[in-house]
N, C-alpha and C. Protein backbone atom coordinates (compact mmCIF):
# COMPACT_ATOMS: atom_id res chain seq x y z
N UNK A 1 0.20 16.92 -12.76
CA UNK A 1 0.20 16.16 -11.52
C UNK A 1 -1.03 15.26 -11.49
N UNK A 2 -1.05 13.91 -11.23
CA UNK A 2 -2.00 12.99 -10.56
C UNK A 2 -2.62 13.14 -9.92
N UNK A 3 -4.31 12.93 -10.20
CA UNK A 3 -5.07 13.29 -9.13
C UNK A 3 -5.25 11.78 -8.19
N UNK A 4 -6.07 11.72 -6.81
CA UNK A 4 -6.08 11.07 -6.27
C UNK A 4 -7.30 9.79 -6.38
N UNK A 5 -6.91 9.23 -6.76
CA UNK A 5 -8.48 8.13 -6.99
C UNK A 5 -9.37 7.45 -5.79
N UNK A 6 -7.89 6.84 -4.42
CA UNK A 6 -8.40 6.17 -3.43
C UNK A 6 -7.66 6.46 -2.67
N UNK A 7 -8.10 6.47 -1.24
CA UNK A 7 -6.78 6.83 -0.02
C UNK A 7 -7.65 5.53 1.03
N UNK A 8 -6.50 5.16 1.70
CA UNK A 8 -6.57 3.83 2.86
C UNK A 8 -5.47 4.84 3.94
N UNK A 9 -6.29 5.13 4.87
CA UNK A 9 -5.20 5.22 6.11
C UNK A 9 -4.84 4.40 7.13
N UNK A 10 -4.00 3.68 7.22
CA UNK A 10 -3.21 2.50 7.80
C UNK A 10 -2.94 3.15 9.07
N UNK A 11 -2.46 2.01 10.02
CA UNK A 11 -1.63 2.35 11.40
C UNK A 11 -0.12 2.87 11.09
N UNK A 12 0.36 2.95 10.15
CA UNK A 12 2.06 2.80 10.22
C UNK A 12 2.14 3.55 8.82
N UNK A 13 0.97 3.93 8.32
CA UNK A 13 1.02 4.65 6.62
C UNK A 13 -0.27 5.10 6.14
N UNK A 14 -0.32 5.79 4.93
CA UNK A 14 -1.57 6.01 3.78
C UNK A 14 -0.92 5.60 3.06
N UNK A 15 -1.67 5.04 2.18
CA UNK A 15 -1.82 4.33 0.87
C UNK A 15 -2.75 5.63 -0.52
N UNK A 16 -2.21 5.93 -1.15
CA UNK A 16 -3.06 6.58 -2.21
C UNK A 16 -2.30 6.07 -3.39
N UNK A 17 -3.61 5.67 -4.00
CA UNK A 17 -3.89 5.29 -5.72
C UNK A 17 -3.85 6.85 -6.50
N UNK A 18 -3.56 6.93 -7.19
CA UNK A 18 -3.58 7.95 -8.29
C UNK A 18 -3.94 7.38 -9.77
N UNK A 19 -4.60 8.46 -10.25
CA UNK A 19 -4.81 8.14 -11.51
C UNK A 19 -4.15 8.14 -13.02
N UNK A 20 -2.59 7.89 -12.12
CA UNK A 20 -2.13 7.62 -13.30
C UNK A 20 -1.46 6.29 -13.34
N UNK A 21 -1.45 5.47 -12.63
CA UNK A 21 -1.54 4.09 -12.38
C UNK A 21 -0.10 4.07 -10.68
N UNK A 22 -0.24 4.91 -10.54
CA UNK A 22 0.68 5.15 -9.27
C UNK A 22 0.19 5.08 -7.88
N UNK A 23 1.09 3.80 -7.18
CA UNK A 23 0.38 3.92 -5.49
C UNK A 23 1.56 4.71 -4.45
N UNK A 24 1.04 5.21 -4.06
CA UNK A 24 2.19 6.16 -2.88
C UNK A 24 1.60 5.42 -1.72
N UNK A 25 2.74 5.13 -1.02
CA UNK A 25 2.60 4.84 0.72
C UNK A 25 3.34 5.97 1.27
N UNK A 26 1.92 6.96 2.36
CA UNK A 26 2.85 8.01 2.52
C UNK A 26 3.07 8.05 3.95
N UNK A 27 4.04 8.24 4.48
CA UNK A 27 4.23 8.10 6.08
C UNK A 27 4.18 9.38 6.83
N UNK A 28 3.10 9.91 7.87
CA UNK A 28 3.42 10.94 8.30
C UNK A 28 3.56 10.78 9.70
N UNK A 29 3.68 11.90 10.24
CA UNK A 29 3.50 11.38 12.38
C UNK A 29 5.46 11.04 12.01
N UNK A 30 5.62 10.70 13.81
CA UNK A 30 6.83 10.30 13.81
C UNK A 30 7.06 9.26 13.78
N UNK A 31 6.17 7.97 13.92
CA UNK A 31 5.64 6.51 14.08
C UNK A 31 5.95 6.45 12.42
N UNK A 32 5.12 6.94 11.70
CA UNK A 32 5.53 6.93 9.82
C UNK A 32 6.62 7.09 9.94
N UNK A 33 7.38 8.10 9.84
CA UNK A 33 8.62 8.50 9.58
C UNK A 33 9.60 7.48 10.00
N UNK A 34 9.72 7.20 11.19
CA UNK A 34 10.74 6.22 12.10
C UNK A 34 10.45 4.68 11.09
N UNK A 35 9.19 4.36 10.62
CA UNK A 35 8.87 2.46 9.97
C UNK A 35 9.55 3.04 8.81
N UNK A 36 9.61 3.96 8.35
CA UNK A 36 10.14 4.13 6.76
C UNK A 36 11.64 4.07 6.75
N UNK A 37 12.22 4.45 7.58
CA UNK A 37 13.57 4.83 7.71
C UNK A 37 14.18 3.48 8.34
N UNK A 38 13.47 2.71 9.16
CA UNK A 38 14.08 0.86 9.45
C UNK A 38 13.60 0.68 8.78
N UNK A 39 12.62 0.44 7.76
CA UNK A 39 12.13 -0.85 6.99
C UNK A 39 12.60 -1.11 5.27
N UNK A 40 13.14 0.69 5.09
CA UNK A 40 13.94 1.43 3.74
C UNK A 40 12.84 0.90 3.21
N UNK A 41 11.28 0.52 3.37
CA UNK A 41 10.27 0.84 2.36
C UNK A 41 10.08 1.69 0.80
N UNK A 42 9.48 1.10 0.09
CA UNK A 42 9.68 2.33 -0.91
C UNK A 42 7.94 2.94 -0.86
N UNK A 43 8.00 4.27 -1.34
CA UNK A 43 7.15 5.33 -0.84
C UNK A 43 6.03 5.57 -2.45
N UNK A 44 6.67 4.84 -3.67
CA UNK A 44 5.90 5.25 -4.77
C UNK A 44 6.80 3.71 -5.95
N UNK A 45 5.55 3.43 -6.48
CA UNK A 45 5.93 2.70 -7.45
C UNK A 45 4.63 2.59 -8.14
N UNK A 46 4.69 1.79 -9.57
CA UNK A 46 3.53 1.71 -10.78
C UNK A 46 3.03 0.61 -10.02
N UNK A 47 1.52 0.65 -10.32
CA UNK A 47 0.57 -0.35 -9.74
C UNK A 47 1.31 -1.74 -11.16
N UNK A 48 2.32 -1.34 -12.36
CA UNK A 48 2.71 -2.45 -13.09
C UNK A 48 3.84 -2.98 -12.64
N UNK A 49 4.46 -2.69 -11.60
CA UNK A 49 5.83 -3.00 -10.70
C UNK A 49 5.24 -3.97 -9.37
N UNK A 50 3.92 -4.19 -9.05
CA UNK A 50 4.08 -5.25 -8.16
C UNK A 50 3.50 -6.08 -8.97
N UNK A 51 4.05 -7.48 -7.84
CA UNK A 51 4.52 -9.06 -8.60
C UNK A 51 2.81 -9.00 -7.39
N UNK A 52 2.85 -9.26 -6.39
CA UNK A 52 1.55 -9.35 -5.67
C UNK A 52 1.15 -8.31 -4.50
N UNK A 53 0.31 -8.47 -3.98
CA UNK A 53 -0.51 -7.70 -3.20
C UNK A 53 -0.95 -8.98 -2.22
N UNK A 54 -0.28 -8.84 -1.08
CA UNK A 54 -1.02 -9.85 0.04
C UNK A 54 -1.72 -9.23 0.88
N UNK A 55 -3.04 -9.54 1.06
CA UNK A 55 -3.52 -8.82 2.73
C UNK A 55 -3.99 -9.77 3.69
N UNK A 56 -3.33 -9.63 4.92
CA UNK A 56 -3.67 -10.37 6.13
C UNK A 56 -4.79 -9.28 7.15
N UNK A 57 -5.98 -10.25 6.74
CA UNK A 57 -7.56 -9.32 7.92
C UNK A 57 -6.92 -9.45 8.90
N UNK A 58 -7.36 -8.27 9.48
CA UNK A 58 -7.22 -7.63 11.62
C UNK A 58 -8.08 -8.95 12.19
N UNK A 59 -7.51 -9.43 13.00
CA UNK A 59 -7.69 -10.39 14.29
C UNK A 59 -7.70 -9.87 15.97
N UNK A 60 -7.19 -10.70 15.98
CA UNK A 60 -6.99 -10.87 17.20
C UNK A 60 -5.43 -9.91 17.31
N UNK A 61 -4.76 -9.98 16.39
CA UNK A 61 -3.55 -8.93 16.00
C UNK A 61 -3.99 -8.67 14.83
N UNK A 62 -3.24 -7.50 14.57
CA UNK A 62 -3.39 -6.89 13.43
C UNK A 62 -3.00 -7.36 11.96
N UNK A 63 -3.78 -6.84 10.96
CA UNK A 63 -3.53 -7.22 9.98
C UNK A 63 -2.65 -6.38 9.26
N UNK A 64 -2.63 -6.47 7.84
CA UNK A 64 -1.35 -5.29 7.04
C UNK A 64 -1.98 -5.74 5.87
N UNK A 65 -1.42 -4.98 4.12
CA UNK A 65 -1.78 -4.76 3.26
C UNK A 65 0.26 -4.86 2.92
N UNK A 66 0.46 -6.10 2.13
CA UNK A 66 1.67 -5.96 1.70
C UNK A 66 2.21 -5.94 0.20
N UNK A 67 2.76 -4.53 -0.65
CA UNK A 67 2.91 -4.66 -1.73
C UNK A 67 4.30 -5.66 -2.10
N UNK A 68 4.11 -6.56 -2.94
CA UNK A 68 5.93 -7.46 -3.21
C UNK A 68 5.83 -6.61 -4.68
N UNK A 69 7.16 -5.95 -4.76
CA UNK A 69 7.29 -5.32 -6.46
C UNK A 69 7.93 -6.43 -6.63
N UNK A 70 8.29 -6.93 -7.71
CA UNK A 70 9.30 -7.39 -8.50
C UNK A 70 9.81 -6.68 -9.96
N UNK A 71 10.16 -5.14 -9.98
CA UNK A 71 10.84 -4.53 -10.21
C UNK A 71 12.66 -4.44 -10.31
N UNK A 72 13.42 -3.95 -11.00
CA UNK A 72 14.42 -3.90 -10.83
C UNK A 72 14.85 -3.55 -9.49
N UNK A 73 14.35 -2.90 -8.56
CA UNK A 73 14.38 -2.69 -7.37
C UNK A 73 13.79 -3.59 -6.19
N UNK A 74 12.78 -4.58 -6.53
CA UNK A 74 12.44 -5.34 -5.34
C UNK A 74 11.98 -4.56 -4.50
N UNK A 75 11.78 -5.52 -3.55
CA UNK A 75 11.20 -5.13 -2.10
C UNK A 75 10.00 -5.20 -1.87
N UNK A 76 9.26 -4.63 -1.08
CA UNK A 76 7.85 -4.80 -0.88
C UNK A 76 7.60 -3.34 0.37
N UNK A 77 6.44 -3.19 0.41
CA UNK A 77 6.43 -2.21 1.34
C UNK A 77 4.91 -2.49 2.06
N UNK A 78 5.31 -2.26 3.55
CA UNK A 78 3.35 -2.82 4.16
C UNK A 78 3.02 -1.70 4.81
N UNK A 79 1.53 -1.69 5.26
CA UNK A 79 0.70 -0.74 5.84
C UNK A 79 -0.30 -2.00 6.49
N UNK A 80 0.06 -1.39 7.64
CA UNK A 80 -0.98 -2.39 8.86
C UNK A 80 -2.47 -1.52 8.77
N UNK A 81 -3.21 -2.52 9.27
CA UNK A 81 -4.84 -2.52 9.07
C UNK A 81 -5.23 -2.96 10.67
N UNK A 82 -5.69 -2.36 11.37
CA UNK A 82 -6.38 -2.56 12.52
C UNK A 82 -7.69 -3.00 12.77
N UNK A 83 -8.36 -2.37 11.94
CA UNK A 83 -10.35 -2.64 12.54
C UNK A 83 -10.00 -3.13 10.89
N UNK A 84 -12.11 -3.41 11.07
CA UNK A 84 -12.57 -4.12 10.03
C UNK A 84 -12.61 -2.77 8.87
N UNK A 85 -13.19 -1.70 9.55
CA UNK A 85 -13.10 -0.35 8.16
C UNK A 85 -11.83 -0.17 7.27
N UNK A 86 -10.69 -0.43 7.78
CA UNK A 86 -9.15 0.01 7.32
C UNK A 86 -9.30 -1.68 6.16
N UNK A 87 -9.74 -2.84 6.66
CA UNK A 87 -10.14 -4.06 6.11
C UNK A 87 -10.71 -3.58 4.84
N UNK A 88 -11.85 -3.56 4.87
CA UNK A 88 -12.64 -2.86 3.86
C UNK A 88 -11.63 -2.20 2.62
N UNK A 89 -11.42 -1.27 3.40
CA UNK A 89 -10.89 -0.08 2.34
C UNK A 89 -9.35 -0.80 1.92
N UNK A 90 -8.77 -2.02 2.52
CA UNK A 90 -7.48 -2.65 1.99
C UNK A 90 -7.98 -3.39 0.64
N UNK A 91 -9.31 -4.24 1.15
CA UNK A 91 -9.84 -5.23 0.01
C UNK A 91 -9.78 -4.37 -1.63
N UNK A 92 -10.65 -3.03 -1.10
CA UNK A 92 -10.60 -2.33 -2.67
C UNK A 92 -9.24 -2.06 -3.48
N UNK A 93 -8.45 -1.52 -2.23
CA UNK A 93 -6.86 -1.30 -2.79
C UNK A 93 -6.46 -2.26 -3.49
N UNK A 94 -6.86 -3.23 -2.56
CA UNK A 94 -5.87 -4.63 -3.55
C UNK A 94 -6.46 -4.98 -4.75
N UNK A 95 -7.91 -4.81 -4.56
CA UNK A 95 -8.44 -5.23 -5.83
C UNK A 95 -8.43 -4.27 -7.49
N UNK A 96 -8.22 -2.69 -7.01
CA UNK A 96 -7.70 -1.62 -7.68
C UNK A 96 -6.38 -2.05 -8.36
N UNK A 97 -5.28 -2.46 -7.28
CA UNK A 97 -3.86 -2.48 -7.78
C UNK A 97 -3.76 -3.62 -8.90
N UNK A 98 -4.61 -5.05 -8.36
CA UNK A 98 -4.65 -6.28 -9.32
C UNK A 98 -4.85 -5.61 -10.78
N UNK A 99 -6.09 -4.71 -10.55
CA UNK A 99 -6.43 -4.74 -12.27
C UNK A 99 -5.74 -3.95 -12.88
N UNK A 100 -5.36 -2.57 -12.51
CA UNK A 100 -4.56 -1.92 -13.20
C UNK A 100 -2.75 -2.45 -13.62
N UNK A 101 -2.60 -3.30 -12.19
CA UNK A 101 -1.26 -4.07 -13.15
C UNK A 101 -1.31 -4.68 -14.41
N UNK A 102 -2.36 -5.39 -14.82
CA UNK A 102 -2.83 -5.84 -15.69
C UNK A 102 -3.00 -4.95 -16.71
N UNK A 103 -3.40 -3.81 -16.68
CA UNK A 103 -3.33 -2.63 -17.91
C UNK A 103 -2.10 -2.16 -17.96
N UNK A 104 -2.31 -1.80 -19.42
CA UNK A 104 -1.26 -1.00 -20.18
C UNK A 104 -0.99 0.49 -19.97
């Protein structure tokens, strides 16, 4: 089993990196559960299955952390970011996921 490298806890999800090049978005609460089940998000894919990583900073509304796979499966899956700390800890994610797509 994969140990855990980084965790981001979102408004609507966690985000954990693992060290085996795997990001899980995990939804808990009933607020998780209910965005996963409308949005048919996916919950685990290889940091080599997304095409990009967009993040929109918390404002005045909130921001999010959005994975686009371009995988045989598609889709994308987001985790909203509220304050500047959840900010923070999105910047590393994204910058984690960039490089390891890039590895083998």
């Amino acid at each position: 089993m994969a140990d855990v490298c980084y965790e981001l806890k979102g408004k609507n999800g966690q985000i954990y990196l693992l060290d085996n090049r795997r990001v899980v978005i995990g939804r808990t609460g009933w607020f998780g559960r209910l965005y996963q089940l409308l949005t048919h998000g996916r919950g685990s894919f290889s940091a080599g299955d997304v095409r990009s990583v967009v993040m929109k900073e918390p404002s005045l509304s909130r921001g999010y952390l959005r994975f686009e796979l371009g995988d045989a499966k598609g889709g994308s899956s987001v985790v909203w970011i509220t304050n500047q700390d959840m900010a923070q800890m999105a910047r590393r994610v994204k910058q984690w996921v960039e490089e390891m797509k890039g590895t083998g």
